[in-house]
N, C-alpha and C. Protein backbone atom coordinates (compact mmCIF):
# COMPACT_ATOMS: atom_id res chain seq x y z
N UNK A 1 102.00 81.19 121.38
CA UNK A 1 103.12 80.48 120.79
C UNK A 1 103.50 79.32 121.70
N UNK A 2 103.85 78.39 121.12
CA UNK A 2 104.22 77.13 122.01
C UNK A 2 105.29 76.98 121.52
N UNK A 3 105.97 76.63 120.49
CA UNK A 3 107.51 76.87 120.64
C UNK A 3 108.06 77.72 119.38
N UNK A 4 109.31 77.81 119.53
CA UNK A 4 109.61 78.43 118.37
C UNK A 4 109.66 77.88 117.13
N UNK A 5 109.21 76.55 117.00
CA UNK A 5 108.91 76.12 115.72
C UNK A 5 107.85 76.41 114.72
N UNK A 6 106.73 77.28 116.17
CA UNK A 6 105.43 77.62 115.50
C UNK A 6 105.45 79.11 115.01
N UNK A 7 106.99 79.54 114.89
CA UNK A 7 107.25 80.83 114.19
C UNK A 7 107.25 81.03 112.81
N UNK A 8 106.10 81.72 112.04
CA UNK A 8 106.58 81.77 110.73
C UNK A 8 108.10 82.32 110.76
N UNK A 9 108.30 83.39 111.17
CA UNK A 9 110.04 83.76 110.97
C UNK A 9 111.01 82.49 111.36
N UNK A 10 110.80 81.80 112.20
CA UNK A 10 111.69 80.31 111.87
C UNK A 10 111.71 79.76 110.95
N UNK A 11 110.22 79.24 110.41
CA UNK A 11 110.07 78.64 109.64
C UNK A 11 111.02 78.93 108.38
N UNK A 12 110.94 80.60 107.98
CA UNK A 12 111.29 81.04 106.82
C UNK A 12 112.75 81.30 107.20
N UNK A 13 113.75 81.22 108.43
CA UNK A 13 114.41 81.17 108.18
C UNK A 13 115.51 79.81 107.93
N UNK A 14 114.34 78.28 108.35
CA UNK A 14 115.15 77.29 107.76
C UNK A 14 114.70 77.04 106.25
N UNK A 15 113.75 78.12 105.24
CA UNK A 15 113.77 77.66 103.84
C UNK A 15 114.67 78.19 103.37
N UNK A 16 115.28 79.77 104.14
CA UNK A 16 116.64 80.18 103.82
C UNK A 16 118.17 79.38 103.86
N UNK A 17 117.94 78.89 105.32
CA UNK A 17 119.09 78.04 104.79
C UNK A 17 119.20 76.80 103.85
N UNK A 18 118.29 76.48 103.76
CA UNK A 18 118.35 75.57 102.55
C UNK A 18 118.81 76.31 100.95
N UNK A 19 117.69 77.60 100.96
CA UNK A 19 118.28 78.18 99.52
C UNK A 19 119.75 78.50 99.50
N UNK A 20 120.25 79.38 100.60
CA UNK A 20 121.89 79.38 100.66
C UNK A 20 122.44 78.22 100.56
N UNK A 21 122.54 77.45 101.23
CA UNK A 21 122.97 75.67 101.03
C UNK A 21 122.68 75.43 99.72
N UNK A 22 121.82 75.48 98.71
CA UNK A 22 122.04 75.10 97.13
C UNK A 22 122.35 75.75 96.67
N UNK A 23 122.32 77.25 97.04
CA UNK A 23 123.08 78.04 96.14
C UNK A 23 124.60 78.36 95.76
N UNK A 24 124.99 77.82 97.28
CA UNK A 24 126.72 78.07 97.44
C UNK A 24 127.00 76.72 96.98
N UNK A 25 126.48 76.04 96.88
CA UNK A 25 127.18 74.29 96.17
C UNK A 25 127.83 74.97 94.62
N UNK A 26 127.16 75.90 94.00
CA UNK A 26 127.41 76.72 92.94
C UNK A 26 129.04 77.32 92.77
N UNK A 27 129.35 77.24 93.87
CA UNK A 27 130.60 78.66 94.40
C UNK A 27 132.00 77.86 93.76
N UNK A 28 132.95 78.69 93.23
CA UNK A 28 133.98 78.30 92.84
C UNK A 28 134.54 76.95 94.20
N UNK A 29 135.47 76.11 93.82
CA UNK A 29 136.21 75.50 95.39
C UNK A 29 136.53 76.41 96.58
N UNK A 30 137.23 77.35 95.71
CA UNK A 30 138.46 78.53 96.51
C UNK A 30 137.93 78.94 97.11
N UNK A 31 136.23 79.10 97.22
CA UNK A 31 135.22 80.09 97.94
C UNK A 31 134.43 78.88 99.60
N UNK A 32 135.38 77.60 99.43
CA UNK A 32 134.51 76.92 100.62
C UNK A 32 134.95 77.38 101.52
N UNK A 33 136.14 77.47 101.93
CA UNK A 33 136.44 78.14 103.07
C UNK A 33 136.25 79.83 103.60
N UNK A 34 135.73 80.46 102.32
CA UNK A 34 136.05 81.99 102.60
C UNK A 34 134.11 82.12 102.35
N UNK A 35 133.28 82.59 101.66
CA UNK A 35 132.50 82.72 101.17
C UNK A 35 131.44 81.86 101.57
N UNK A 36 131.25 80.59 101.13
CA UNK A 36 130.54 79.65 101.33
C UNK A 36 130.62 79.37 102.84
N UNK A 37 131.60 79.30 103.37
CA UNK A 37 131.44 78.41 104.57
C UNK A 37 130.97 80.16 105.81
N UNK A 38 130.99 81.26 105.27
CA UNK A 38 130.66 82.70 106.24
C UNK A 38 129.74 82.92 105.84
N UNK A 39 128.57 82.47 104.66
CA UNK A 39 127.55 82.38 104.41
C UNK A 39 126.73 81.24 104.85
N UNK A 40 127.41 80.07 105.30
CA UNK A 40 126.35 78.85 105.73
C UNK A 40 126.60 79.33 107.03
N UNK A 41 127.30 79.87 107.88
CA UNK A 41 127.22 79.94 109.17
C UNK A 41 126.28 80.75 109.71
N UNK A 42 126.06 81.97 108.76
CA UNK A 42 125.08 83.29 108.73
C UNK A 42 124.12 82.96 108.91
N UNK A 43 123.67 81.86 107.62
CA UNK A 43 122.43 81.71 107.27
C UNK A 43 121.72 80.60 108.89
N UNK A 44 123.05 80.04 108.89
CA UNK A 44 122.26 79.00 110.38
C UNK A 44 121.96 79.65 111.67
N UNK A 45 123.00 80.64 111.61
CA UNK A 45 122.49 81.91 113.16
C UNK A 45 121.23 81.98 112.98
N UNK A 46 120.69 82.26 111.88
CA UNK A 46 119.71 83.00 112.56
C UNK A 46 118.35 82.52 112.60
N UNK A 47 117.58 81.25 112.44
CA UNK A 47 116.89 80.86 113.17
C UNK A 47 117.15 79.98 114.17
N UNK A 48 118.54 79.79 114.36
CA UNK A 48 119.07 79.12 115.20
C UNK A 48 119.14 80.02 116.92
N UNK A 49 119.29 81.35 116.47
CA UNK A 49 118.92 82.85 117.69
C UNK A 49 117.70 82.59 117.68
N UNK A 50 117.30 82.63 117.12
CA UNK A 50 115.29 82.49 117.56
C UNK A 50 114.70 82.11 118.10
N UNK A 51 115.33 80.85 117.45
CA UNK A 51 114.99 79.31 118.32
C UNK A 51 115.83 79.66 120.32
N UNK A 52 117.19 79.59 119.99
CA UNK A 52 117.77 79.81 121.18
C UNK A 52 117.07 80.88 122.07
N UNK A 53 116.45 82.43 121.50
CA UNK A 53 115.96 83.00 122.34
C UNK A 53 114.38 82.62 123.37
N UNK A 54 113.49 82.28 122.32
CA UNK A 54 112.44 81.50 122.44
C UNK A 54 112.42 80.52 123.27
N UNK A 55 113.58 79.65 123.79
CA UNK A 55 113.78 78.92 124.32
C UNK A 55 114.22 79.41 126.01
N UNK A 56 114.68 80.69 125.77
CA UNK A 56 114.98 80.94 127.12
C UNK A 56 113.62 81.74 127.97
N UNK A 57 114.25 81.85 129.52
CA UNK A 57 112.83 82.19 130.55
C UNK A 57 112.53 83.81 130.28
N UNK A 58 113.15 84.54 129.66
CA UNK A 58 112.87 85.87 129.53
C UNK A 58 112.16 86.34 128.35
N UNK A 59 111.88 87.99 128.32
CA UNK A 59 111.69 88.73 127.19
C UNK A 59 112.91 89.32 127.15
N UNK A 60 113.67 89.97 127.87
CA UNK A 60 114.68 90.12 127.61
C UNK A 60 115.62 89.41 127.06
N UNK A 61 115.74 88.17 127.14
CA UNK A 61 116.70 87.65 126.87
C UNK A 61 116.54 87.09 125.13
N UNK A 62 115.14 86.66 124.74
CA UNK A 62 114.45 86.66 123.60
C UNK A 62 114.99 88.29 122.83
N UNK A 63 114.53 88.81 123.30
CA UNK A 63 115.19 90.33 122.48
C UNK A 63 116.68 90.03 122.01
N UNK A 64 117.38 90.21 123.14
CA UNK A 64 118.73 89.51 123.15
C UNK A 64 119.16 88.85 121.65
N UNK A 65 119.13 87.19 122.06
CA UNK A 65 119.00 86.73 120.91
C UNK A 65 118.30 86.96 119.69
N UNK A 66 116.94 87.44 119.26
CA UNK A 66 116.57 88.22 118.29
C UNK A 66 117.61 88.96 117.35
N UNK A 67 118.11 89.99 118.66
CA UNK A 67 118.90 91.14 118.14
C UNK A 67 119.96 90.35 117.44
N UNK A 68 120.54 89.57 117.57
CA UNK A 68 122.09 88.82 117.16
C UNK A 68 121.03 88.20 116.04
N UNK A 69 119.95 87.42 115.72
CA UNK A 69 119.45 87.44 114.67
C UNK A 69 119.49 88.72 113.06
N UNK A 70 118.99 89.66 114.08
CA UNK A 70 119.17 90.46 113.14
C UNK A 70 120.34 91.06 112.48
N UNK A 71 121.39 90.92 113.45
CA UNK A 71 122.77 91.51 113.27
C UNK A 71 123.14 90.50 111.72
N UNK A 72 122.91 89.26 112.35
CA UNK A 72 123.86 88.80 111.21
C UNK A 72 122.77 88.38 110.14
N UNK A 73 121.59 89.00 110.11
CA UNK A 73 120.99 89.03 108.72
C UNK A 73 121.33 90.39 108.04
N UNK A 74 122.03 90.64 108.55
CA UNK A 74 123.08 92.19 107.93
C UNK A 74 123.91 91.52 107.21
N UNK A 75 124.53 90.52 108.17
CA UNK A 75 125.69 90.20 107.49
C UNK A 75 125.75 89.45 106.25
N UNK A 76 124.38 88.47 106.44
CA UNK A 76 124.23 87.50 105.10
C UNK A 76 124.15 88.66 104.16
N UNK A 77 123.27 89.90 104.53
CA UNK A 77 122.67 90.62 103.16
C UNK A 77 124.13 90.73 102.47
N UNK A 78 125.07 91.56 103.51
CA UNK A 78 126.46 91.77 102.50
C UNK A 78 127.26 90.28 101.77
N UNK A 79 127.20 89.59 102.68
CA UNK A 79 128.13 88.31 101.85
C UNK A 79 127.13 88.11 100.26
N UNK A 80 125.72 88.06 100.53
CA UNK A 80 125.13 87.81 99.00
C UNK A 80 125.76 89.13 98.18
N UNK A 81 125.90 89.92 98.88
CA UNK A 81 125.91 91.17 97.95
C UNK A 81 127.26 90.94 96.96
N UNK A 82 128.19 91.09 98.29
CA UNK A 82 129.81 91.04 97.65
C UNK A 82 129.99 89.49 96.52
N UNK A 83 128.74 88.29 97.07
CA UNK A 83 128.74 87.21 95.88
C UNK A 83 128.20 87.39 94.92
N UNK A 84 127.18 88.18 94.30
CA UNK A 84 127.02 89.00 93.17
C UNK A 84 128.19 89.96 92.79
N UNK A 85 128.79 90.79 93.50
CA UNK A 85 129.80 91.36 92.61
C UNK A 85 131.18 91.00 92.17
N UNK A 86 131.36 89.52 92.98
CA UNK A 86 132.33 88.23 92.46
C UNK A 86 131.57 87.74 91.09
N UNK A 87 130.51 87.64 90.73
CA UNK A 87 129.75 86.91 89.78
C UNK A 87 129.60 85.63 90.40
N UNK A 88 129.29 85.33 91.46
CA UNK A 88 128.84 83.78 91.69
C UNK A 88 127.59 83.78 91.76
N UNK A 89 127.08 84.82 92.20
CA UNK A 89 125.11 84.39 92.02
C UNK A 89 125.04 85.67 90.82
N UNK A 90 123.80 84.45 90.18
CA UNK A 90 122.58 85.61 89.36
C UNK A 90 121.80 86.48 89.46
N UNK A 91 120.93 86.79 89.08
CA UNK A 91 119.88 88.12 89.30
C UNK A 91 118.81 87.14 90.14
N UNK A 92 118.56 86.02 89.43
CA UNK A 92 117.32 85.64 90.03
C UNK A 92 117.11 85.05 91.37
N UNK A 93 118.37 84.37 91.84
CA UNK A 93 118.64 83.55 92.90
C UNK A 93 119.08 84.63 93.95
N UNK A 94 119.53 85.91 93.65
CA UNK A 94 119.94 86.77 94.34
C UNK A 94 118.73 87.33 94.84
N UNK A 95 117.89 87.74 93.67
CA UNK A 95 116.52 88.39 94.42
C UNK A 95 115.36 87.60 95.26
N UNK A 96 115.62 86.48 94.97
CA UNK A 96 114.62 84.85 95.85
C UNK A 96 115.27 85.64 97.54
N UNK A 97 116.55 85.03 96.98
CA UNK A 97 117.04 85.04 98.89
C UNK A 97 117.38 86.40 99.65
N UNK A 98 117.29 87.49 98.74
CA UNK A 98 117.01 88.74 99.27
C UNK A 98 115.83 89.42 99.75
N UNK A 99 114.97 88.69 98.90
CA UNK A 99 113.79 89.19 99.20
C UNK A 99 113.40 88.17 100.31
N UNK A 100 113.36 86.95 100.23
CA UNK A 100 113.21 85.92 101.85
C UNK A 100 113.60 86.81 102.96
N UNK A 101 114.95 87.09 103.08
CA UNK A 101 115.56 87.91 104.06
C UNK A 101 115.35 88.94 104.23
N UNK A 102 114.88 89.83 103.68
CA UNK A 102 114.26 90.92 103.93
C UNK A 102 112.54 90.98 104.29
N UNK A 103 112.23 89.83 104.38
CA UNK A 103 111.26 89.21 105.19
C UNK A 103 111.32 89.05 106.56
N UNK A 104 112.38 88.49 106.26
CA UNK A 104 112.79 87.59 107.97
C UNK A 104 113.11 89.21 108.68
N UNK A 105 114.00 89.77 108.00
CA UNK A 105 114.41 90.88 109.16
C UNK A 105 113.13 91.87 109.83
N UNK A 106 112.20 91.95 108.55
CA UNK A 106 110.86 92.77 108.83
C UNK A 106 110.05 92.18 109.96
N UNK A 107 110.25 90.57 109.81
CA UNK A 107 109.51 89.94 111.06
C UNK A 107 110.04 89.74 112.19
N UNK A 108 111.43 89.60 112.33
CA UNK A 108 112.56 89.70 113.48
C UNK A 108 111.93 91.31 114.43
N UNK A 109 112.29 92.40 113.15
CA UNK A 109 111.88 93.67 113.65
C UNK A 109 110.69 93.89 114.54
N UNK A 110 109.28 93.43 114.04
CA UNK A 110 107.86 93.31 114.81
C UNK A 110 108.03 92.51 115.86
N UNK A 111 108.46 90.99 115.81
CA UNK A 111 108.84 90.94 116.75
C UNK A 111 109.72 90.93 117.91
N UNK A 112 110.53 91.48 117.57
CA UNK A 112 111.01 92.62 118.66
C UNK A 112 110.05 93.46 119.67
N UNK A 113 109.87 94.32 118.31
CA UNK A 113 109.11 95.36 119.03
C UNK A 113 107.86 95.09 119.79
N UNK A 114 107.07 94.57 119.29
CA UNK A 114 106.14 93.36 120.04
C UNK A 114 106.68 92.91 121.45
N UNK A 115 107.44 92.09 121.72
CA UNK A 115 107.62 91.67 122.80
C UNK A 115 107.98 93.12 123.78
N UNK A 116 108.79 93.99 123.01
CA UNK A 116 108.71 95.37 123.66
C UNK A 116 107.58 95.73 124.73
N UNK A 117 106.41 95.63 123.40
CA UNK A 117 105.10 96.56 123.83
C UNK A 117 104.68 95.44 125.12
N UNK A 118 104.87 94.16 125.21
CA UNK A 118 104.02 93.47 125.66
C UNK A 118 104.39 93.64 126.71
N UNK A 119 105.71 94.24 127.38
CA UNK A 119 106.31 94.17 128.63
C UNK A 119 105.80 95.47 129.60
């Protein structure tokens, strides 16, 4: 690896923020400050941890950041969730960026554990 740009899990997690970013343009007003704006922040953690861990001199510290990756791809999962049971997303746009993210976390997970084994 040469940087963290050459991460597929980066990669896929800036097509995520883009899909959240068009999807919340969707969102009632009332929801920019509450909803929309705790979902664009989510969605930017976390290849933004990746990147940040990747960037630092450790494996530990890569874990580190990872881990706060993964935390708050918890959190996006619930904000989409609770925005489906507001009715602001559909079936289809819900399952695109659920299923992306449940990508990303599967690859967050390996590599984790990966850098684990390698130590």
């Amino acid at each position: 690896m040469n940087t963290h740009k050459d991460l597929i899990v980066w990669k896929k997690g800036i097509e995520l923020v883009k899909n959240i970013y068009l999807i919340t343009n969707g969102f009632p007003k009332s929801e920019q400050l509450g909803l929309v704006s705790q979902m664009r922040k989510c969605v930017i953690s976390i290849p933004s941890n990746i990147a940040e861990g990747c960037g630092r001199n450790s494996d530990k510290e890569l874990i580190y950041f990872l881990n706060i990756a993964l935390g708050t791809s918890a959190e996006l999962e619930t904000l989409i969730i609770i925005s489906v049971e507001l009715n602001f997303l559909g079936n289809e746009k819900t399952h695109e960026c659920l299923s992306l993210l449940n990508e990303i976390i599967i690859m967050i997970t390996s590599l984790i554990k990966s850098v684990k084994t390698h130590n």
